[in-house]
Protein backbone atom coordinates (compact mmCIF):
# COMPACT_ATOMS: atom_id res chain seq x y z
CA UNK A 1 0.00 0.00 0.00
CA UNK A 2 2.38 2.55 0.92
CA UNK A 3 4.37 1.89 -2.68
CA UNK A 4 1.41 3.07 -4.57
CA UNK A 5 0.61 6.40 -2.24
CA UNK A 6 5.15 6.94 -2.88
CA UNK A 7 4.06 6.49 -6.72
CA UNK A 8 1.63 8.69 -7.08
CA UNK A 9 2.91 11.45 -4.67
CA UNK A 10 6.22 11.54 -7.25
CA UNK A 11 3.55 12.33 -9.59
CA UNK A 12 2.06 15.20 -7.74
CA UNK A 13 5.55 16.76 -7.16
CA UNK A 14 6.94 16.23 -10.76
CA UNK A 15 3.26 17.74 -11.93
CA UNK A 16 3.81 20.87 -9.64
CA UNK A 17 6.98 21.49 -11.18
CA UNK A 18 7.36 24.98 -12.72
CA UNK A 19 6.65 26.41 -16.01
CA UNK A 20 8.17 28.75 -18.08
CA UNK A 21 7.02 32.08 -17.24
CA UNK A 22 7.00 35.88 -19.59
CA UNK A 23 10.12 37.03 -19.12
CA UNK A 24 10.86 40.42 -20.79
CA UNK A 25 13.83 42.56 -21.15
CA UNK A 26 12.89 46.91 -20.90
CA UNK A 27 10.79 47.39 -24.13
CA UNK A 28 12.51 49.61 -26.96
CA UNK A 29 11.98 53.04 -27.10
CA UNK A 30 8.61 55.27 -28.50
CA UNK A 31 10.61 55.82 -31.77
CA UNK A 32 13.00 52.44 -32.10
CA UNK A 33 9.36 50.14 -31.02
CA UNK A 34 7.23 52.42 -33.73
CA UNK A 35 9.98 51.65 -36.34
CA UNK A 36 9.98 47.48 -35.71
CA UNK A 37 6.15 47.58 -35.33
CA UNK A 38 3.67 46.69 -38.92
CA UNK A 39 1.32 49.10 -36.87
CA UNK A 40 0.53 51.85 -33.78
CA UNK A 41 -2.77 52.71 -33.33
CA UNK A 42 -5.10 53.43 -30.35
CA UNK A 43 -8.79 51.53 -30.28
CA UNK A 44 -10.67 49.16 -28.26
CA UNK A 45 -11.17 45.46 -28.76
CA UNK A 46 -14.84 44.50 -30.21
CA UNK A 47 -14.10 40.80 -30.85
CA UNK A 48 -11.90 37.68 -29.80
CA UNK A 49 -11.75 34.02 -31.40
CA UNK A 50 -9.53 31.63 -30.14
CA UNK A 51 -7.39 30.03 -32.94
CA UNK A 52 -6.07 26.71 -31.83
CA UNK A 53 -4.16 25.56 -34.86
CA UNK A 54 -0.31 26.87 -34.13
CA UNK A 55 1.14 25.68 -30.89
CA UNK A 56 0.94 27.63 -28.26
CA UNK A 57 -2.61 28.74 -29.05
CA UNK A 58 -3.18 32.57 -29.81
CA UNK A 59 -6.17 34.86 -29.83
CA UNK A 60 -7.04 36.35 -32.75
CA UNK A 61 -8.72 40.59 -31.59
CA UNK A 62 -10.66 42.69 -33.93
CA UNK A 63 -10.06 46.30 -32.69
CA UNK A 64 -11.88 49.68 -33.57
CA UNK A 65 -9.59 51.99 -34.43
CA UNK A 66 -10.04 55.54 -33.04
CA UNK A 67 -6.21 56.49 -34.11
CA UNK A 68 -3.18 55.49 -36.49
CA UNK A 69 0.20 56.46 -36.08
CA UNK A 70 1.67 53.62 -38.18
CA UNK A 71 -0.38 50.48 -40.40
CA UNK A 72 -2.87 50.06 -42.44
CA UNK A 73 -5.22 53.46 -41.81
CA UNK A 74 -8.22 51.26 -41.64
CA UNK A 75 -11.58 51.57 -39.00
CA UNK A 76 -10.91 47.73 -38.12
CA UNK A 77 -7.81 45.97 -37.46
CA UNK A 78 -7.30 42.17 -36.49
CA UNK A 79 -4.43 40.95 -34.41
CA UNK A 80 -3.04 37.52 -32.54
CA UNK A 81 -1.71 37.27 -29.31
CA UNK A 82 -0.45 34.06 -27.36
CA UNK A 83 -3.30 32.69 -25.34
CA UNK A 84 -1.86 32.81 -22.49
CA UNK A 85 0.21 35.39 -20.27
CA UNK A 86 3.15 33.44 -19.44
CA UNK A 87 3.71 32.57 -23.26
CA UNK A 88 3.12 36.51 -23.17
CA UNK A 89 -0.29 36.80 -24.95
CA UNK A 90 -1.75 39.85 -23.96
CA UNK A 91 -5.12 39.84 -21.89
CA UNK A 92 -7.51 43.44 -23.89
CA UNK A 93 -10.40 44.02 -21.74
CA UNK A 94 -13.71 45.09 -23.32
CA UNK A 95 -14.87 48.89 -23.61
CA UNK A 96 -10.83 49.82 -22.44
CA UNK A 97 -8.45 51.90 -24.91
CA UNK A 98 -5.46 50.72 -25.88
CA UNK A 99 -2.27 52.06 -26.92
CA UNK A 100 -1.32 48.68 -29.71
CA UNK A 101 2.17 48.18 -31.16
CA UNK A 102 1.60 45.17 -32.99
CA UNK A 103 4.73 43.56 -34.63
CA UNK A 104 5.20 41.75 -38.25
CA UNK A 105 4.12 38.13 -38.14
CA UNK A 106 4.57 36.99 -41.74
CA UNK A 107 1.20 34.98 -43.81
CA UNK A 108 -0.83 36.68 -40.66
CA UNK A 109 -1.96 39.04 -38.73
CA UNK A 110 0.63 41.26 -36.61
CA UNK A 111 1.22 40.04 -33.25
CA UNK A 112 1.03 41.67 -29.75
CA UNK A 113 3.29 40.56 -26.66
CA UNK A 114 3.57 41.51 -23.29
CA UNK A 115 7.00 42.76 -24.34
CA UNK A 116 6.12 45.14 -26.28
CA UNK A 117 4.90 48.74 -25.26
CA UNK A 118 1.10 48.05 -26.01
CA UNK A 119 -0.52 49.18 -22.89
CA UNK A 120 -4.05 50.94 -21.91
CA UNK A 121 -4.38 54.33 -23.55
CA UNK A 122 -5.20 56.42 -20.66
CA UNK A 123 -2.51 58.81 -19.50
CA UNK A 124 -0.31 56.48 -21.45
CA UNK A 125 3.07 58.76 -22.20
CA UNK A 126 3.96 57.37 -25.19
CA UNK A 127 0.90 59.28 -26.85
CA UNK A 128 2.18 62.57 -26.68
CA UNK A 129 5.65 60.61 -27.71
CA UNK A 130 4.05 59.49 -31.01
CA UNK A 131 3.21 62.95 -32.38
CA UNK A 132 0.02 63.41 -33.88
CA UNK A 133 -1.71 60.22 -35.46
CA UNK A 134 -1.30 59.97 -39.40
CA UNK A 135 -4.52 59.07 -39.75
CA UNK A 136 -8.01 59.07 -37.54
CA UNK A 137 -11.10 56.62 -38.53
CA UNK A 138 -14.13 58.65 -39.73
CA UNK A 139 -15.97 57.91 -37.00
CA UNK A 140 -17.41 61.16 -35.11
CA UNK A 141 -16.47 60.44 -31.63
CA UNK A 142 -12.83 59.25 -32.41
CA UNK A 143 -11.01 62.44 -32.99
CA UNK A 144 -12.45 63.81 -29.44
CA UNK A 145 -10.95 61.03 -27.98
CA UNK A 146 -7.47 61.05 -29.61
CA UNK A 147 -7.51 64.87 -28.39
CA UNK A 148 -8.04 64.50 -25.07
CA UNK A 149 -5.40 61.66 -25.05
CA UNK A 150 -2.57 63.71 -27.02
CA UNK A 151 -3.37 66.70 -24.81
């Protein structure tokens, strides 16, 4: 009896070992992280799917645009992120502003990390940073918004 409780308690311990965690070095600057990204824009995420084909999984975020400072000058924008924060997939909230670097990812959509400088858009200081947007969405209520942030 007590062989089968040592058996399955080595189990227990080798299953608790650890994982592999995010680990990030100090992001690149405003300018050298706008310069490596395929786009910089401000917006809020309006959609999620979960793609499970590549390994580690990665969610796939349709954003609303309310600002571009670099990419594709479109309303809409899609982009992956790992599914997971310690494979550093970023976690958007609903109805919350973000500031988005999103890097190249060849035959897809750019990709987001926890590495990078994408963060919420509220009193974020790389705003002012960025200069004024090269492009704004025609949506009414965007421009207000991209004011009072670049203020």
């Amino acid at each position: 009896m007590i062989r089968p409780l040592l058996f399955a308690a080595a189990l227990v311990v080798a299953a608790a070992a650890p994982v592999a965690a995010c680990t990030c070095t100090e992001p690149p600057s405003v300018e050298d992280s706008r310069a490596l990204s395929a786009a910089v824009f401000t917006g809020v995420a309006i959609g999620v799917v979960l793609d499970t084909e590549p390994y580690p999984e990665q969610y796939i975020f349709t954003f609303r645009v309310h600002a571009w400072w670099k990419g594709p000058l479109t309303e809409l924008v899609t982009i992956r992120t790992a599914s997971s924060g310690a494979a550093c997939g970023v976690g958007f909230l609903e109805n919350v502003e973000y500031l988005v670097y999103a890097y190249p990812n060849p035959g897809s959509e750019p990709y987001v990390s926890l590495c990078s400088r994408t963060a919420r858009a509220a009193g974020n200081p790389d705003i002012p940073a960025l200069g004024p947007p090269a492009a704004v969405p025609a949506s009414p209520s965007s421009w207000g918004r991209v004011k009072s942030l670049y203020r």
